[in-house]
PDB file of N, CA and C in Angstrom:
ATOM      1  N   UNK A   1       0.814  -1.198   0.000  1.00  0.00           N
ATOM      2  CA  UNK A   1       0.000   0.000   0.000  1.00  0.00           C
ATOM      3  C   UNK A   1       0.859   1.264   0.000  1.00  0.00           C
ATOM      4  N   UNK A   2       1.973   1.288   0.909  1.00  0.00           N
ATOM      5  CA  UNK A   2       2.295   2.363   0.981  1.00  0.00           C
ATOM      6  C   UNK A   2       3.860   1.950   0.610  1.00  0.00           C
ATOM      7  N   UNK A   3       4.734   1.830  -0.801  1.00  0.00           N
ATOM      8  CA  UNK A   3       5.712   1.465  -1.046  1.00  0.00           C
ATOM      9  C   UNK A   3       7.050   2.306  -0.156  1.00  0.00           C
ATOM     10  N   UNK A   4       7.025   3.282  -0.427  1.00  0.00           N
ATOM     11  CA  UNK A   4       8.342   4.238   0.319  1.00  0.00           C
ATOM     12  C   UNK A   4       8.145   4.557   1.667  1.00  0.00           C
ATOM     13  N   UNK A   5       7.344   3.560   2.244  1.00  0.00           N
ATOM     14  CA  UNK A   5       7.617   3.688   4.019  1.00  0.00           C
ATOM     15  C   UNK A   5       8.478   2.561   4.517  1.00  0.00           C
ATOM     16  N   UNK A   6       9.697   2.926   5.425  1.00  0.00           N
ATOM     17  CA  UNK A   6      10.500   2.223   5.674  1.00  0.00           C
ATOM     18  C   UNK A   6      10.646   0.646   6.354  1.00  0.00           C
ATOM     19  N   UNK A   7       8.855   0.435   6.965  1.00  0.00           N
ATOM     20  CA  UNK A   7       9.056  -0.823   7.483  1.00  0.00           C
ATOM     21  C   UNK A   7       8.478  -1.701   5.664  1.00  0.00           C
ATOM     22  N   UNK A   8       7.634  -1.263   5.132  1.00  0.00           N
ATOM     23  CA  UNK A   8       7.527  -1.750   3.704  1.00  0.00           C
ATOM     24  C   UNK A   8       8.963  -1.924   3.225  1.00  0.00           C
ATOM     25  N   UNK A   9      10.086  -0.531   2.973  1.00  0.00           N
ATOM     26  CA  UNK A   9      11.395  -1.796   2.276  1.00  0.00           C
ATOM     27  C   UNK A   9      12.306  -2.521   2.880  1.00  0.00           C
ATOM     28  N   UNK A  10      11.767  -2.467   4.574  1.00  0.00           N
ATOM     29  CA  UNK A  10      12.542  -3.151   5.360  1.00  0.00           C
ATOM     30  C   UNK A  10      12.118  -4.636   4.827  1.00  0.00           C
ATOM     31  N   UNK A  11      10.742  -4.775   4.993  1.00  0.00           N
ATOM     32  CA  UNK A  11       9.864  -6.076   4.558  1.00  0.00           C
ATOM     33  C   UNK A  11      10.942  -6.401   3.075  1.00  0.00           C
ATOM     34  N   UNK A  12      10.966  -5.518   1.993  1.00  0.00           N
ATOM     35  CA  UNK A  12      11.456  -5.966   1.039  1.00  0.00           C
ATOM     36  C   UNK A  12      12.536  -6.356   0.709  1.00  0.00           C
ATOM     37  N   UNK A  13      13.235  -5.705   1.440  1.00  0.00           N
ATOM     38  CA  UNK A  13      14.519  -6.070   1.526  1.00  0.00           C
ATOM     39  C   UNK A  13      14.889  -8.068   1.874  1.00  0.00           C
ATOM     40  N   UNK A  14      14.366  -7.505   3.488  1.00  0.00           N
ATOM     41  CA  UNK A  14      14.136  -9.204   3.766  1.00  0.00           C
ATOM     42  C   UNK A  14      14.138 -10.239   2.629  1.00  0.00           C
ATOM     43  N   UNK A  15      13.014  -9.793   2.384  1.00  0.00           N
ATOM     44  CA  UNK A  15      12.733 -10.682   1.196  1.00  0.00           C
ATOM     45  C   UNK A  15      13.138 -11.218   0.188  1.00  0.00           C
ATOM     46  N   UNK A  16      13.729  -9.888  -0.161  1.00  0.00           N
ATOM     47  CA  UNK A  16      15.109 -10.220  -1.637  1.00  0.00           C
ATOM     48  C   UNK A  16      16.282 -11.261  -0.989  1.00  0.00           C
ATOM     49  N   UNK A  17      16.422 -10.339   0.135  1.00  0.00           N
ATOM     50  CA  UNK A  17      17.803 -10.977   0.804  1.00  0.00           C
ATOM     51  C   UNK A  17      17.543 -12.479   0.924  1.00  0.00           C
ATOM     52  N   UNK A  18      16.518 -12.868   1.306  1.00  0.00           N
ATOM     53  CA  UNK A  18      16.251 -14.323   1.487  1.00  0.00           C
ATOM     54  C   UNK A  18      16.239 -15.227   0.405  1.00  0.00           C
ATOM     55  N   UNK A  19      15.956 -14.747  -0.493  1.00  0.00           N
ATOM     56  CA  UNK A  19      15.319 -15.346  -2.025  1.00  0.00           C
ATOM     57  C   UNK A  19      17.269 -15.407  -2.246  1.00  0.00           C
ATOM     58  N   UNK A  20      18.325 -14.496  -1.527  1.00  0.00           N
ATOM     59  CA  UNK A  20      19.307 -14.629  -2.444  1.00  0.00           C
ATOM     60  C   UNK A  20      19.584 -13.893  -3.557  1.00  0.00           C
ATOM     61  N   UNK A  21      18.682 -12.600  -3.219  1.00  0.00           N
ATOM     62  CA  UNK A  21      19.067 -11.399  -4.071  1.00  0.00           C
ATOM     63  C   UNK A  21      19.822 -10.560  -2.991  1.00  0.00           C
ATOM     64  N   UNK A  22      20.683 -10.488  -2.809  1.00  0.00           N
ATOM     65  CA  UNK A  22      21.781  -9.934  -1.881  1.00  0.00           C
ATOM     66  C   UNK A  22      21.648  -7.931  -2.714  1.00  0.00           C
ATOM     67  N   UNK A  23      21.814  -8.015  -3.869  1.00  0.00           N
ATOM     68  CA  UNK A  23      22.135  -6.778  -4.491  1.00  0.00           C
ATOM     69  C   UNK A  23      20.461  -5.827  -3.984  1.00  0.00           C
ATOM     70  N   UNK A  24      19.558  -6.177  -4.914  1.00  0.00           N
ATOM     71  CA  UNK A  24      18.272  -5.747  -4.594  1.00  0.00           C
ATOM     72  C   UNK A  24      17.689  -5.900  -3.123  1.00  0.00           C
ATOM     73  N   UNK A  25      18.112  -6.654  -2.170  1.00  0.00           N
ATOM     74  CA  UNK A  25      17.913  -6.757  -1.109  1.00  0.00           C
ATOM     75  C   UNK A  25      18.436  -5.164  -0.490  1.00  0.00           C
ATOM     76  N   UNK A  26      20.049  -5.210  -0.300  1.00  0.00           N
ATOM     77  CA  UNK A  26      20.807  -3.805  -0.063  1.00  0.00           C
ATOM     78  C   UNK A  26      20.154  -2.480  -0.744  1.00  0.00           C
ATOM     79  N   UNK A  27      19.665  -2.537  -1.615  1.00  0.00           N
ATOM     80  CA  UNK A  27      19.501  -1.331  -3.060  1.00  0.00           C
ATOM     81  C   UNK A  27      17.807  -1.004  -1.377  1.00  0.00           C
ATOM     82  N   UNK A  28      17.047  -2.282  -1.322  1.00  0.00           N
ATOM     83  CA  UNK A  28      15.507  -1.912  -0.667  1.00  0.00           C
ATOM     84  C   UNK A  28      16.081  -1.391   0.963  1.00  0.00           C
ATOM     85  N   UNK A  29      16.989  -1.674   1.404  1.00  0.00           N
ATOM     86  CA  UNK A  29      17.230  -1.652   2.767  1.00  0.00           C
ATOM     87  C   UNK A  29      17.865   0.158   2.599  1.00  0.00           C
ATOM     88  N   UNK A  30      18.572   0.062   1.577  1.00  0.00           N
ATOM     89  CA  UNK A  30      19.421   1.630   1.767  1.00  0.00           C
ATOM     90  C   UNK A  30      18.283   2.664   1.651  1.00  0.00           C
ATOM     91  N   UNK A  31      17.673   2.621   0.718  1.00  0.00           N
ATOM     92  CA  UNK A  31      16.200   2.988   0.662  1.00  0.00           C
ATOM     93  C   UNK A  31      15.484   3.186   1.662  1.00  0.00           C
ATOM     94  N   UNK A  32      15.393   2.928   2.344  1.00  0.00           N
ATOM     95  CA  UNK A  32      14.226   2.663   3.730  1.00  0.00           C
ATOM     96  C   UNK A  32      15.122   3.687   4.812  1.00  0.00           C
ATOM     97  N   UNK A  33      16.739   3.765   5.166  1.00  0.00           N
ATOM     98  CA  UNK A  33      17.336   4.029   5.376  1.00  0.00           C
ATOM     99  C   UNK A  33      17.637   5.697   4.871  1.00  0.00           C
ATOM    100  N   UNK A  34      17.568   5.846   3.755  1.00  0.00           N
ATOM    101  CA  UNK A  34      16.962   7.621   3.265  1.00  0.00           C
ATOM    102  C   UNK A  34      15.983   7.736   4.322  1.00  0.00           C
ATOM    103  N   UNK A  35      15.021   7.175   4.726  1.00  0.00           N
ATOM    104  CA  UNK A  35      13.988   8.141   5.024  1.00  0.00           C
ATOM    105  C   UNK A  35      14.137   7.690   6.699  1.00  0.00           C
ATOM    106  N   UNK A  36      14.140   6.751   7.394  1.00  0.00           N
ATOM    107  CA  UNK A  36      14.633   6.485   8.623  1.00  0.00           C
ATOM    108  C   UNK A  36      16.336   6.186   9.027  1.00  0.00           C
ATOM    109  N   UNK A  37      17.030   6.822   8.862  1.00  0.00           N
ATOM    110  CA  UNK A  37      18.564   6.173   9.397  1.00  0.00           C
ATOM    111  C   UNK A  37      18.727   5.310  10.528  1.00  0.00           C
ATOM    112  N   UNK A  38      17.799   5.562  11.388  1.00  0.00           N
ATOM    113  CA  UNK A  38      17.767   4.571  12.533  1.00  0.00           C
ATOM    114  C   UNK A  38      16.765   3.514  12.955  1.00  0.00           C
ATOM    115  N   UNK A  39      16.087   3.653  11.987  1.00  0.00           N
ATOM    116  CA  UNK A  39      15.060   2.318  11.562  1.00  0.00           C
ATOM    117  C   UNK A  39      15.860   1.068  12.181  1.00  0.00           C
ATOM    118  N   UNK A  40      15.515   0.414  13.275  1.00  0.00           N
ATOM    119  CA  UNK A  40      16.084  -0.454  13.534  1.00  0.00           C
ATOM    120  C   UNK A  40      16.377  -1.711  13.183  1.00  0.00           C
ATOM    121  N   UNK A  41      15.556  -2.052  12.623  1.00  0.00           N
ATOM    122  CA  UNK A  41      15.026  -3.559  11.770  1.00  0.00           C
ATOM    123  C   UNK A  41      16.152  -3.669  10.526  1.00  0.00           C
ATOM    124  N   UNK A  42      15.611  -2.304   9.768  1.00  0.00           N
ATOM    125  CA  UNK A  42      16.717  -2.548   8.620  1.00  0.00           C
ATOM    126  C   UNK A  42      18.143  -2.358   8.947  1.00  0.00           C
ATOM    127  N   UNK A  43      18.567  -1.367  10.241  1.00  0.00           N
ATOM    128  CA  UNK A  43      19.819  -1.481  10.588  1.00  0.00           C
ATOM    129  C   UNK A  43      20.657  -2.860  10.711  1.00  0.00           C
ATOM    130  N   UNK A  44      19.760  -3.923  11.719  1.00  0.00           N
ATOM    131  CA  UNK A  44      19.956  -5.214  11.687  1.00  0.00           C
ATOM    132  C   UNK A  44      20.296  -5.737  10.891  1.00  0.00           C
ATOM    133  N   UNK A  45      18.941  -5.661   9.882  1.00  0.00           N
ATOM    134  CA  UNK A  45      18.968  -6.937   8.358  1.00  0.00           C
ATOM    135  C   UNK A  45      20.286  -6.681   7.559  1.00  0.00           C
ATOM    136  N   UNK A  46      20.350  -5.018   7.537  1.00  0.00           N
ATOM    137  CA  UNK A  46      21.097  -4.746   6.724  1.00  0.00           C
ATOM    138  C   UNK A  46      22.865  -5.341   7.310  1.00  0.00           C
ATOM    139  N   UNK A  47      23.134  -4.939   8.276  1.00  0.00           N
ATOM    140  CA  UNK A  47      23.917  -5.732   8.722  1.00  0.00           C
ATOM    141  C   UNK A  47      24.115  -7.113   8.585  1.00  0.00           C
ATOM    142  N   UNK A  48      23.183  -7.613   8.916  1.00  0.00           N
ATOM    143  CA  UNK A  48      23.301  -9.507   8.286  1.00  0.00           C
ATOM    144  C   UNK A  48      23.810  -9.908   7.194  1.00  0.00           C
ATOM    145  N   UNK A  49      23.198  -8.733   6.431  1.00  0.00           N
ATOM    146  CA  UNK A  49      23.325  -8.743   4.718  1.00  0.00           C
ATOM    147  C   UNK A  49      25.094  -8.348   4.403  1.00  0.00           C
ATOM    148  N   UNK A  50      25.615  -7.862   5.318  1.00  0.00           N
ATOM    149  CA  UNK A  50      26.381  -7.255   4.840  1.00  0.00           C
ATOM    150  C   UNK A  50      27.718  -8.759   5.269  1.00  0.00           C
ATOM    151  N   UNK A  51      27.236  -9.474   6.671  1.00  0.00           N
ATOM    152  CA  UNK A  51      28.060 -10.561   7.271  1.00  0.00           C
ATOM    153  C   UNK A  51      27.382 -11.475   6.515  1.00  0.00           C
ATOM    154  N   UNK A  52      26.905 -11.691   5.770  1.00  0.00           N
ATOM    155  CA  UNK A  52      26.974 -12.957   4.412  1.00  0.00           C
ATOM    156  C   UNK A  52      27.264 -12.722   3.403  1.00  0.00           C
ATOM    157  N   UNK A  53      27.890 -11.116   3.043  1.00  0.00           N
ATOM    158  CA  UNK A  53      28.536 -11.098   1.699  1.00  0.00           C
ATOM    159  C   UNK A  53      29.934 -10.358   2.064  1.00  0.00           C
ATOM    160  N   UNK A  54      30.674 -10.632   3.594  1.00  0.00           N
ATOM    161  CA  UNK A  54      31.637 -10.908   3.735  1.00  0.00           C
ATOM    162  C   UNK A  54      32.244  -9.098   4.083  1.00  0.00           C
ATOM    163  N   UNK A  55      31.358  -8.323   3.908  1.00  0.00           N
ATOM    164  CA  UNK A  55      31.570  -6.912   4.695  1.00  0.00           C
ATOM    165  C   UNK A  55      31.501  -6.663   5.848  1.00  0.00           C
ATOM    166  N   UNK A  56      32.131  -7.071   6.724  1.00  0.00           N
ATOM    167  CA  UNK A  56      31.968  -7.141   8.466  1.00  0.00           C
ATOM    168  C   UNK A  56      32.382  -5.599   8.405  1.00  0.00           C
ATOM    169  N   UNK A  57      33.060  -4.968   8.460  1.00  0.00           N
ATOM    170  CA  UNK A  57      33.514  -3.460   8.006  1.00  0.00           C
ATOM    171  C   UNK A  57      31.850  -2.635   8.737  1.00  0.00           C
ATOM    172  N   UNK A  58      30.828  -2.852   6.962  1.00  0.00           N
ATOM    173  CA  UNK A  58      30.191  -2.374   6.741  1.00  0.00           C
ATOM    174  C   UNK A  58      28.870  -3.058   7.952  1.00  0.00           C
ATOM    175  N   UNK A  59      29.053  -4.081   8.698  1.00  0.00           N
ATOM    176  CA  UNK A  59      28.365  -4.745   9.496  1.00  0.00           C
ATOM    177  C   UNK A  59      28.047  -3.598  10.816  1.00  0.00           C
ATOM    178  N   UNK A  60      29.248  -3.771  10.966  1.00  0.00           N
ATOM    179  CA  UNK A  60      29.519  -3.047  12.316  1.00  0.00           C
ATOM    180  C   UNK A  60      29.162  -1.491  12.204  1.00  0.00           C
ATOM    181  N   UNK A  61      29.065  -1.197  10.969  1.00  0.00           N
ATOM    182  CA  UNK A  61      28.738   0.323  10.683  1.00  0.00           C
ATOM    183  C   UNK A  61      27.514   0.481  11.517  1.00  0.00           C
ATOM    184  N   UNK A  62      26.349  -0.352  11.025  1.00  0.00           N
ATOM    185  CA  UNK A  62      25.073  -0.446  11.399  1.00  0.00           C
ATOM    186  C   UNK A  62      24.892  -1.052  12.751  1.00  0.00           C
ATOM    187  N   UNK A  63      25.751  -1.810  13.766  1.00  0.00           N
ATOM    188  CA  UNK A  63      25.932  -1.941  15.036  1.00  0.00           C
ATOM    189  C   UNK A  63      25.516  -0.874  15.461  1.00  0.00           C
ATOM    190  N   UNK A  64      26.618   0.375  15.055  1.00  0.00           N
ATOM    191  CA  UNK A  64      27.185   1.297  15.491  1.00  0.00           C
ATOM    192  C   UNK A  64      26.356   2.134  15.557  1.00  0.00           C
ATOM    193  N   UNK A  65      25.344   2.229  14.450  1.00  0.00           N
ATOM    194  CA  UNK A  65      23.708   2.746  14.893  1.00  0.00           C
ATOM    195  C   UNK A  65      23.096   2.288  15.710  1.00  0.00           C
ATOM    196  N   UNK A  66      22.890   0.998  16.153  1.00  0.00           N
ATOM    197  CA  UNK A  66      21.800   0.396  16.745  1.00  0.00           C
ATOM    198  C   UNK A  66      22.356   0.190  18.345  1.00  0.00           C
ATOM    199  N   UNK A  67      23.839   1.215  18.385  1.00  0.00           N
ATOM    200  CA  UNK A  67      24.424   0.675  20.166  1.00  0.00           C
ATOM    201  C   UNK A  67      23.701   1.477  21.094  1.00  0.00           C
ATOM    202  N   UNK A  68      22.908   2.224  20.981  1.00  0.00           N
ATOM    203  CA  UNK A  68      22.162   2.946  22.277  1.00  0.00           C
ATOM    204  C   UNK A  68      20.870   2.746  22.317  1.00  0.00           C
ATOM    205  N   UNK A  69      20.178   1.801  21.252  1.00  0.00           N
ATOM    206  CA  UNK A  69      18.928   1.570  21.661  1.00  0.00           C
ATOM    207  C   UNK A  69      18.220   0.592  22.533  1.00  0.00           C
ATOM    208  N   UNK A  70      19.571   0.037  23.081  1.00  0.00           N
ATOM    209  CA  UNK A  70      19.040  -1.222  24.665  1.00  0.00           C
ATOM    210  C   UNK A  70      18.001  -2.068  23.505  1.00  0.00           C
ATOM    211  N   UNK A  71      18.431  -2.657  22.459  1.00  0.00           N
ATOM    212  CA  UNK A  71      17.265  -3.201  21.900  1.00  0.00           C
ATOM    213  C   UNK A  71      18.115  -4.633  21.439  1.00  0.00           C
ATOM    214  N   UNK A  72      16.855  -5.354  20.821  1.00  0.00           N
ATOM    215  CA  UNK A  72      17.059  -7.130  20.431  1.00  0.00           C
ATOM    216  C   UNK A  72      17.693  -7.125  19.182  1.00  0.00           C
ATOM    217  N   UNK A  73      17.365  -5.865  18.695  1.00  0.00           N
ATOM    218  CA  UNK A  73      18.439  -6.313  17.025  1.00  0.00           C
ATOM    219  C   UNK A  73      19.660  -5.547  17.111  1.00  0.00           C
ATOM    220  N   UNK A  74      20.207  -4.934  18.431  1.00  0.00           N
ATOM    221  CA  UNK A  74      21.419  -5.032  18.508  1.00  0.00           C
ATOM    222  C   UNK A  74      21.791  -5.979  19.138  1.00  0.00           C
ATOM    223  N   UNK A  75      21.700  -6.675  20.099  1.00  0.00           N
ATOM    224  CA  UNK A  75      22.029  -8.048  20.467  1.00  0.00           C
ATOM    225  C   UNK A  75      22.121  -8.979  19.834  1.00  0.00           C
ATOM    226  N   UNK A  76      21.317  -9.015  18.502  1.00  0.00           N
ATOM    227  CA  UNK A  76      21.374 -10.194  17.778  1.00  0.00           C
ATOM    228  C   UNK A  76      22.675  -9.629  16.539  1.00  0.00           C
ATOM    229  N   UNK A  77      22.287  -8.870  16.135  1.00  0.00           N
ATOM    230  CA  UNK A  77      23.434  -8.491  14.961  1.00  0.00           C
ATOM    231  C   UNK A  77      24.780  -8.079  15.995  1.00  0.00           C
ATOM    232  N   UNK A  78      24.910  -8.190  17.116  1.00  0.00           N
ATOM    233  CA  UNK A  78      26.474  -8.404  17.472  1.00  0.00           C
ATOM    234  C   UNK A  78      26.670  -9.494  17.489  1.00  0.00           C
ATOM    235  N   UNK A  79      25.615 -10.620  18.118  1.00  0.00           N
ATOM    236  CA  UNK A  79      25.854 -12.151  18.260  1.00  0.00           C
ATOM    237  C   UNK A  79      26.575 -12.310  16.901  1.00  0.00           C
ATOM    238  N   UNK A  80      25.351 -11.928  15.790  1.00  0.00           N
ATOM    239  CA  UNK A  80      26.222 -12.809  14.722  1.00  0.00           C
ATOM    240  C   UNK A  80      27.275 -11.840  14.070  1.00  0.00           C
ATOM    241  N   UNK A  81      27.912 -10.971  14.080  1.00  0.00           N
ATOM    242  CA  UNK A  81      29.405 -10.302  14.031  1.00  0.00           C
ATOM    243  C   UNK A  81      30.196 -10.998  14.057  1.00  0.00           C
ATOM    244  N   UNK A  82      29.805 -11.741  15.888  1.00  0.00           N
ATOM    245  CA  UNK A  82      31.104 -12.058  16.620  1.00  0.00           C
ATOM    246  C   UNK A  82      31.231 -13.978  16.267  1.00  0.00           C
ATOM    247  N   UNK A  83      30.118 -14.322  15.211  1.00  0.00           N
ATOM    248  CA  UNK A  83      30.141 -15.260  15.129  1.00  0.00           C
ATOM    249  C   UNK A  83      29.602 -16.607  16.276  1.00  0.00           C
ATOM    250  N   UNK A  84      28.657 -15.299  16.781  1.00  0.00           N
ATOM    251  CA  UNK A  84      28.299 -16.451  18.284  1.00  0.00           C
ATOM    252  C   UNK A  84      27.149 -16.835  17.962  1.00  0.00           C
ATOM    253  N   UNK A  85      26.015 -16.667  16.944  1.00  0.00           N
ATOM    254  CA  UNK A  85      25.226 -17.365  16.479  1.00  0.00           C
ATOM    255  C   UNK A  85      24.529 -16.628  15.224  1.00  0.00           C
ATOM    256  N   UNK A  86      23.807 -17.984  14.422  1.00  0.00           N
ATOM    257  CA  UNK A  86      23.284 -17.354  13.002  1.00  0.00           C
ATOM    258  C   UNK A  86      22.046 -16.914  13.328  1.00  0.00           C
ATOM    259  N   UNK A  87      21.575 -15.524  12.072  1.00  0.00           N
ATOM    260  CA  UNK A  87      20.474 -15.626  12.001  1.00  0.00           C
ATOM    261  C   UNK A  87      19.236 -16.070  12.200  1.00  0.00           C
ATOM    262  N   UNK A  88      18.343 -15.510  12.886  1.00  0.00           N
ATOM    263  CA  UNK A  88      17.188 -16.086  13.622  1.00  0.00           C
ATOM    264  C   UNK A  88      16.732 -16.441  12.282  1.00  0.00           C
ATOM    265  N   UNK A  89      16.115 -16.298  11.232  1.00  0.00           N
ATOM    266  CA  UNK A  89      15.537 -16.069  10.216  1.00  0.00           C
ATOM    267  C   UNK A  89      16.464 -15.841   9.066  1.00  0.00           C
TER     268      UNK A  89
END
């Protein structure tokens, strides 16, 4: 319904990313990211995305957003950084 709201290309992103569109996955997440920078969800995903195509660099970028929000998708996207567990999903 509403394409350019950020939990919509967070959703899309996911999605690509899962299917194994890694490129179009990133392209929907950066997107979502214009209009929320601290969108938390996509901070996460996008991070995931970035530790399965071997950019830990660019992983930790988006940590680095998500370190003051006392929240679950920074806990989980450090877990898997540090290699202490995969993806819930």
């Amino acid at each position: 319904e509403k394409p350019n709201q950020p939990d919509t290309l967070n959703y899309l992103g996911f999605a690509t990313r899962k299917l194994g569109d890694y490129e179009k996955g990133e392209e929907y997440y950066l997107l979502g990211l214009q209009i929320d920078p601290d969108h938390k969800g996509i901070n996460e995903y996008l991070g995931e995305l970035y530790v399965v195509t071997d950019r830990i660099d660019l992983a930790k970028e988006r940590l680095s957003v998500l370190k003051n929000c006392n929240c679950e998708e920074y806990k989980e996207l450090k877990e898997i950084i540090e290699g202490k567990k995969q993806s819930k999903y």
